[in-house]
N, C-alpha and C. Protein backbone atom coordinates (compact mmCIF):
# COMPACT_ATOMS: atom_id res chain seq x y z
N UNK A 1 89.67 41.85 12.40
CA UNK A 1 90.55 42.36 13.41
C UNK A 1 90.60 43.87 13.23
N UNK A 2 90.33 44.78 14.66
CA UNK A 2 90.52 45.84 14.58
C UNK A 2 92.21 46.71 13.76
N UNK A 3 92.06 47.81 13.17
CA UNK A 3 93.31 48.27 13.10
C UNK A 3 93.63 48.67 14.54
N UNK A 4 95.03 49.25 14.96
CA UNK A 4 95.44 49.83 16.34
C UNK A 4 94.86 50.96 15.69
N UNK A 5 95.03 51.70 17.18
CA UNK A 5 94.37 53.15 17.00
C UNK A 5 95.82 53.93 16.22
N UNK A 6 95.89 55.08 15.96
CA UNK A 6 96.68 55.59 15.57
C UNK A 6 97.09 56.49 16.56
N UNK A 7 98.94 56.51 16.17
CA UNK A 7 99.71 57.57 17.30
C UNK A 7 99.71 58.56 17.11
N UNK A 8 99.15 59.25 18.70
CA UNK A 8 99.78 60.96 18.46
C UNK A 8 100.35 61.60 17.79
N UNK A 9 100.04 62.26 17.10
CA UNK A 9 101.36 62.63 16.23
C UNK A 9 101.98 63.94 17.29
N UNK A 10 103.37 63.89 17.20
CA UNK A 10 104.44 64.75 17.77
C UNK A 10 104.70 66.06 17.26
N UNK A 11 105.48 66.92 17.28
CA UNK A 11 105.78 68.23 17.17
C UNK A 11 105.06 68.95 16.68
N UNK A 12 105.36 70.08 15.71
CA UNK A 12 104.46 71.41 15.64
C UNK A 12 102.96 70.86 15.16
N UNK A 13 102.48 71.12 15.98
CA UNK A 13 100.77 71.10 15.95
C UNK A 13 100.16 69.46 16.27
N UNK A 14 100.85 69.13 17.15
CA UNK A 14 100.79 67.64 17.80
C UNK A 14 99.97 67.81 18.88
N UNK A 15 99.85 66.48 19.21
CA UNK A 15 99.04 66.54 21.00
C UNK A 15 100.29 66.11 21.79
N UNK A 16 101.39 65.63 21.11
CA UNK A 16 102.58 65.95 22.72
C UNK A 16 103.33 66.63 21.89
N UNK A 17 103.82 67.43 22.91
CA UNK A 17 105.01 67.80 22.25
C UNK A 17 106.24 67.60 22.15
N UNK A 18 107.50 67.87 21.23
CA UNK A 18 108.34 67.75 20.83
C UNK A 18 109.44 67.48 21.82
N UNK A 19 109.38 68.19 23.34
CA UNK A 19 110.32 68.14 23.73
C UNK A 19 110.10 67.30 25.33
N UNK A 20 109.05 66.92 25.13
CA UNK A 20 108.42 66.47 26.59
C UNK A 20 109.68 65.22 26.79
N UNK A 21 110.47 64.75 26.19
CA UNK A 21 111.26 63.60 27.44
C UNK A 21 112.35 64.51 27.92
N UNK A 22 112.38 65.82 27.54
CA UNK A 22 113.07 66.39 28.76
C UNK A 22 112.48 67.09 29.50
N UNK A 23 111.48 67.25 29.23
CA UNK A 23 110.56 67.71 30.23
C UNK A 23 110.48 67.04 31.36
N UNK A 24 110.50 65.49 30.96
CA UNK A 24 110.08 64.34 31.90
C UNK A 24 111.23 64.17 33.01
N UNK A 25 112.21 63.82 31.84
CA UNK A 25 113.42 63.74 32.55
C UNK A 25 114.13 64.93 33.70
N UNK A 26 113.50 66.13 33.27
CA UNK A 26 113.78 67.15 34.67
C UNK A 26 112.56 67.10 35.56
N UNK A 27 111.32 66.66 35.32
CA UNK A 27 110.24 66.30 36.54
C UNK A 27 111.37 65.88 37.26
N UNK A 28 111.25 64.45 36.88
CA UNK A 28 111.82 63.10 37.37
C UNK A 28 113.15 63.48 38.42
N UNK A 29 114.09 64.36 37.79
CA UNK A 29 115.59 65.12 38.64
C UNK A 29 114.81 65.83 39.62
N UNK A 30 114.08 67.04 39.68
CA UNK A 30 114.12 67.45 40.43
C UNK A 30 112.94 67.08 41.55
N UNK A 31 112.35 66.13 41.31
CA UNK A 31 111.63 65.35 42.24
C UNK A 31 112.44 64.25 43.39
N UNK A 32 113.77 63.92 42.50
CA UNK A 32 114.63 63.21 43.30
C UNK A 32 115.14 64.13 43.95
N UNK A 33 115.61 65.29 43.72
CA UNK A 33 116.27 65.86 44.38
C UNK A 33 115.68 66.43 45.49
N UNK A 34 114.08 67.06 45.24
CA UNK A 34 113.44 67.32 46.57
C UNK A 34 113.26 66.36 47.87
N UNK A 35 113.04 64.92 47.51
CA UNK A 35 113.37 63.95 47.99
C UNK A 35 114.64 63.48 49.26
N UNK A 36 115.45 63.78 48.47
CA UNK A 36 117.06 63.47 48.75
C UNK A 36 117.12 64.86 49.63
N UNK A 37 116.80 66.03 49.45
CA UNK A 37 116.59 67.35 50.42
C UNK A 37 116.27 67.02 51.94
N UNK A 38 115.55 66.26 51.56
CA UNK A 38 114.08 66.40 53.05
C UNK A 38 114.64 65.35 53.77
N UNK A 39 115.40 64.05 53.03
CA UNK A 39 115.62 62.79 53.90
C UNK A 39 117.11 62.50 54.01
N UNK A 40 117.59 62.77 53.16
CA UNK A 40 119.38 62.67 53.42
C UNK A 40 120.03 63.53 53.95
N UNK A 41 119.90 64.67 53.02
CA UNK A 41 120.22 65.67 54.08
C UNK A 41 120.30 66.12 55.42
N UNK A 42 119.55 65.88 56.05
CA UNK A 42 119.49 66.05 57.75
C UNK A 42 119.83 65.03 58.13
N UNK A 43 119.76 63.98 57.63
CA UNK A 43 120.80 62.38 57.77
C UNK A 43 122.37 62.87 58.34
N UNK A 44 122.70 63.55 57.13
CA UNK A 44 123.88 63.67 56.79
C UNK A 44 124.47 64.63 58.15
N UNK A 45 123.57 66.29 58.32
CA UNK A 45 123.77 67.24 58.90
C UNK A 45 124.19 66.65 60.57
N UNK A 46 122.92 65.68 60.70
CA UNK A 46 123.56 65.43 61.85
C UNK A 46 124.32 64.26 62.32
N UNK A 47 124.72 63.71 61.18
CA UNK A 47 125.86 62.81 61.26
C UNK A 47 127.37 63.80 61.34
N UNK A 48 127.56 64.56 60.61
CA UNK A 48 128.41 65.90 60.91
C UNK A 48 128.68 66.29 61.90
N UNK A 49 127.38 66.63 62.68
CA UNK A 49 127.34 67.28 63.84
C UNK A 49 127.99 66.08 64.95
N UNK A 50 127.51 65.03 64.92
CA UNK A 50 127.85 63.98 66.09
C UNK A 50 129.41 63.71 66.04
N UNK A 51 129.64 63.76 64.44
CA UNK A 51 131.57 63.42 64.41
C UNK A 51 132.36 64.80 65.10
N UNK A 52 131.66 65.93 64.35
CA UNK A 52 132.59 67.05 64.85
C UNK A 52 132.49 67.36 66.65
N UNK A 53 131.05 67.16 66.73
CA UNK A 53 130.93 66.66 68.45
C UNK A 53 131.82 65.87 69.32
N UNK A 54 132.48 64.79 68.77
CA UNK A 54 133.00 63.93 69.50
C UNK A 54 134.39 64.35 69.03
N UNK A 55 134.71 64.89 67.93
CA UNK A 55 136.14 65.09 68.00
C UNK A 55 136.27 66.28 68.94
N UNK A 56 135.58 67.63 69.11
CA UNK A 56 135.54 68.26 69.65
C UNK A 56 135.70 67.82 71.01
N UNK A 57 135.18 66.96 71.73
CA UNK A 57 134.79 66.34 72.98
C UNK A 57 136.64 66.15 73.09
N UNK A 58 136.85 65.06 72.50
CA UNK A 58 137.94 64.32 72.50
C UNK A 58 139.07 65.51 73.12
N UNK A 59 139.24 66.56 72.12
CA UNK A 59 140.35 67.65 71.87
C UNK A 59 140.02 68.67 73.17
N UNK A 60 139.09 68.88 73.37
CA UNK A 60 138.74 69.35 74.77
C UNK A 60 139.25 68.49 75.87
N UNK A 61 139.15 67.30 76.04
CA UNK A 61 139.65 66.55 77.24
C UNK A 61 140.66 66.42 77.30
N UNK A 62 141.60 66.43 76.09
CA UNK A 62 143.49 65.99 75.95
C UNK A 62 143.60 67.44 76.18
N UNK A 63 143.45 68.51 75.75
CA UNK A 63 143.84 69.98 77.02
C UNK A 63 143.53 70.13 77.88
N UNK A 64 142.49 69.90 78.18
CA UNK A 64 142.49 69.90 80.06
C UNK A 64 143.21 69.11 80.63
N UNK A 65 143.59 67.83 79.82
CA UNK A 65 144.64 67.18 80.52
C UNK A 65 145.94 68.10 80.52
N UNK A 66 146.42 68.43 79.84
CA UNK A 66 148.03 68.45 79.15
C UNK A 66 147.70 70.51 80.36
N UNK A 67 146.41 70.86 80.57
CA UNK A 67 146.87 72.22 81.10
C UNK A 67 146.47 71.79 82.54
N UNK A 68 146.07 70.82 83.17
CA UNK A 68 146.61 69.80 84.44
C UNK A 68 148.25 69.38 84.87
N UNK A 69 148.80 68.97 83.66
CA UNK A 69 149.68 68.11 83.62
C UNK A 69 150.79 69.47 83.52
N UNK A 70 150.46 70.71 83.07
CA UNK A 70 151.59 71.83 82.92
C UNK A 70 151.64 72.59 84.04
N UNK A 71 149.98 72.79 84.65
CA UNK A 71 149.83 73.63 86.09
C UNK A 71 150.73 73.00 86.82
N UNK A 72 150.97 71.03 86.82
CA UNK A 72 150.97 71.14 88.39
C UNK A 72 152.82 70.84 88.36
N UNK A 73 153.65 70.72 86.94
CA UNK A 73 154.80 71.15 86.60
C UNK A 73 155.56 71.98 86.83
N UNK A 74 154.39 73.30 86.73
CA UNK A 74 154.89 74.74 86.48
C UNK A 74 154.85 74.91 88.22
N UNK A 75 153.83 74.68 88.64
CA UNK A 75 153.58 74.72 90.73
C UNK A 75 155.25 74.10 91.06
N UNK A 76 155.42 72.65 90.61
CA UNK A 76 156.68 72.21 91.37
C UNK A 76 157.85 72.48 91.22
N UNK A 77 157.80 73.21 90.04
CA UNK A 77 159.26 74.02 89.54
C UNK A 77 159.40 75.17 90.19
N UNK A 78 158.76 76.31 90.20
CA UNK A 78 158.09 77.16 90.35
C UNK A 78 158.07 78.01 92.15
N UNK A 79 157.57 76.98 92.58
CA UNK A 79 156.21 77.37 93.88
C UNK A 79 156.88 76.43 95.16
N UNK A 80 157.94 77.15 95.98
CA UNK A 80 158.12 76.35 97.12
C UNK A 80 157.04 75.87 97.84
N UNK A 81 157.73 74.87 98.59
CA UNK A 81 156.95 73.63 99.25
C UNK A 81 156.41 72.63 98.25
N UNK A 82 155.52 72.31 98.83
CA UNK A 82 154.76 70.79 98.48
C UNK A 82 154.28 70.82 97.27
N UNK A 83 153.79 69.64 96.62
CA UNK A 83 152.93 69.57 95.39
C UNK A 83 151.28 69.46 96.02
N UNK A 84 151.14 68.68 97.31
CA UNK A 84 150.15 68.15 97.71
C UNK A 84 148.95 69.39 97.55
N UNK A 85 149.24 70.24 97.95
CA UNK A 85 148.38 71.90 98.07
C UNK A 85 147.72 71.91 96.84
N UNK A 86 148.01 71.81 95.60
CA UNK A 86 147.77 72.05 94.44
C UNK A 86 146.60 70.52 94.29
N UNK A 87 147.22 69.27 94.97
CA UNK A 87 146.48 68.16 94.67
C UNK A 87 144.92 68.25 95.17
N UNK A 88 145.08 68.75 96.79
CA UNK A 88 144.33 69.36 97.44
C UNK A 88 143.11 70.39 96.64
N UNK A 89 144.16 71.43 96.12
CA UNK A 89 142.88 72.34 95.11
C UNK A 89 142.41 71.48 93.85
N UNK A 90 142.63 71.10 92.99
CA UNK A 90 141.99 69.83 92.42
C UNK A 90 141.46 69.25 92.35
N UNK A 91 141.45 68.44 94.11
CA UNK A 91 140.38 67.63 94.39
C UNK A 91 138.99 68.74 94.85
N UNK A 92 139.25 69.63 95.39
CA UNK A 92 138.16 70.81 95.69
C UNK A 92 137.15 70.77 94.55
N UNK A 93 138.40 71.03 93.77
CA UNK A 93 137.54 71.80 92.15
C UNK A 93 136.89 70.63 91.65
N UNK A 94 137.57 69.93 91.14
CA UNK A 94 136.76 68.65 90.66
C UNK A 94 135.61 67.83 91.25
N UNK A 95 135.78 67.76 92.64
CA UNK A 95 134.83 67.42 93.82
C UNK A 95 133.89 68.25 93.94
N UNK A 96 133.29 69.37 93.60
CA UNK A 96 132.47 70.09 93.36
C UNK A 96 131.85 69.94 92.38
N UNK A 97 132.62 70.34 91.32
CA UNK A 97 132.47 70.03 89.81
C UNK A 97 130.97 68.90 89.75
N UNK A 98 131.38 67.50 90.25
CA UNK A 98 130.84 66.24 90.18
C UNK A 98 130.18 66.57 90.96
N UNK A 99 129.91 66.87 92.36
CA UNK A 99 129.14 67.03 92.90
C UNK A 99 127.85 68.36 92.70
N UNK A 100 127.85 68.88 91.98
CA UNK A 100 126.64 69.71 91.31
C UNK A 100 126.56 68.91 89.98
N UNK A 101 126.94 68.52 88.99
CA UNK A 101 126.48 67.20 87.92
C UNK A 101 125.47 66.31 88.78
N UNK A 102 126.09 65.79 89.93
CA UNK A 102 124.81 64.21 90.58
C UNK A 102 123.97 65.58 91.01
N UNK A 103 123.91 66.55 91.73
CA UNK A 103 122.61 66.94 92.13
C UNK A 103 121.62 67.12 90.90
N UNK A 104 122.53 67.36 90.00
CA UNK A 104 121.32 68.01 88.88
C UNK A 104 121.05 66.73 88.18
N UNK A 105 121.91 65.51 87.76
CA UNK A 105 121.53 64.12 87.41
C UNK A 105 120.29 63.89 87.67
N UNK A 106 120.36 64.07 89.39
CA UNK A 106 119.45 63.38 90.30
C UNK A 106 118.07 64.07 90.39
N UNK A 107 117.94 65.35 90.25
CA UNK A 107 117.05 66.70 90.15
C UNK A 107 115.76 66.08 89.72
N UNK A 108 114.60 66.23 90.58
CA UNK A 108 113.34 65.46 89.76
C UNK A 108 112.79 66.18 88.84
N UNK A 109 112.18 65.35 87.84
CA UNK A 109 111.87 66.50 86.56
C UNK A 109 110.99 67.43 86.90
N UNK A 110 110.92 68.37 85.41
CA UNK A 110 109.82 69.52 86.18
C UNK A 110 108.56 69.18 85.76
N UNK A 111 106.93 69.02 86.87
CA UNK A 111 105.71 68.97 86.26
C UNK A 111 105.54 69.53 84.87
N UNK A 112 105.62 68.65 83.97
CA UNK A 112 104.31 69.33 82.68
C UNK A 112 103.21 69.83 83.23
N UNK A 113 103.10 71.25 83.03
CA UNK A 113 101.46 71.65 82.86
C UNK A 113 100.89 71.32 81.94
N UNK A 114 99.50 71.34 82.36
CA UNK A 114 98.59 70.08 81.29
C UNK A 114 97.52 71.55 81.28
């Protein structure tokens, strides 16, 4: 039966050296970490982006409500005659509003040049 071969020998004047499992062990970290850079990260960024998006969305629509709901307060306290005038400009504004959104909805795309 063969003997085994014999081990490397380690530190000063070895063929590995002395300190290589931390050597290894920071390959190993910062390979995960380049990793975790490239694929979680932008995971993450635009998971961020979509929450702060929608809260944003949200907090934008409850003031336009509440500076609806104060205009047309401040008009009837305020502003002889009717409320209807104000309902009237509203529907203008908003009726416009929507109505340039569907034209451009509807807008056929633009040719790719090839």
């Amino acid at each position: 039966m063969a003997a085994p071969p014999p081990a490397p020998r380690s530190g000063p004047g070895g063929v590995i050296p002395a300190e290589w499992p931390a050597q290894a062990a920071d390959t190993i970290v910062d390979t995960i970490a380049k990793v975790r850079d490239k694929t979680t990260k932008p995971a993450i960024v635009a998971a961020r982006a979509i929450v702060y998006g929608l809260i944003a969305a949200v907090g934008g629509l409850v003031a336009l409500v509440l500076v609806l709901v104060v205009t047309t307060r401040m008009w009837d306290n305020w502003v002889p005659g009717n409320v209807w005038i104000l309902y009237a400009v509203y529907f203008v504004l908003f009726s416009g509003v929507g109505l340039v959104l569907l034209r451009k909805a509807n807008a056929p795309a633009p040719a790719a040049d090839a």
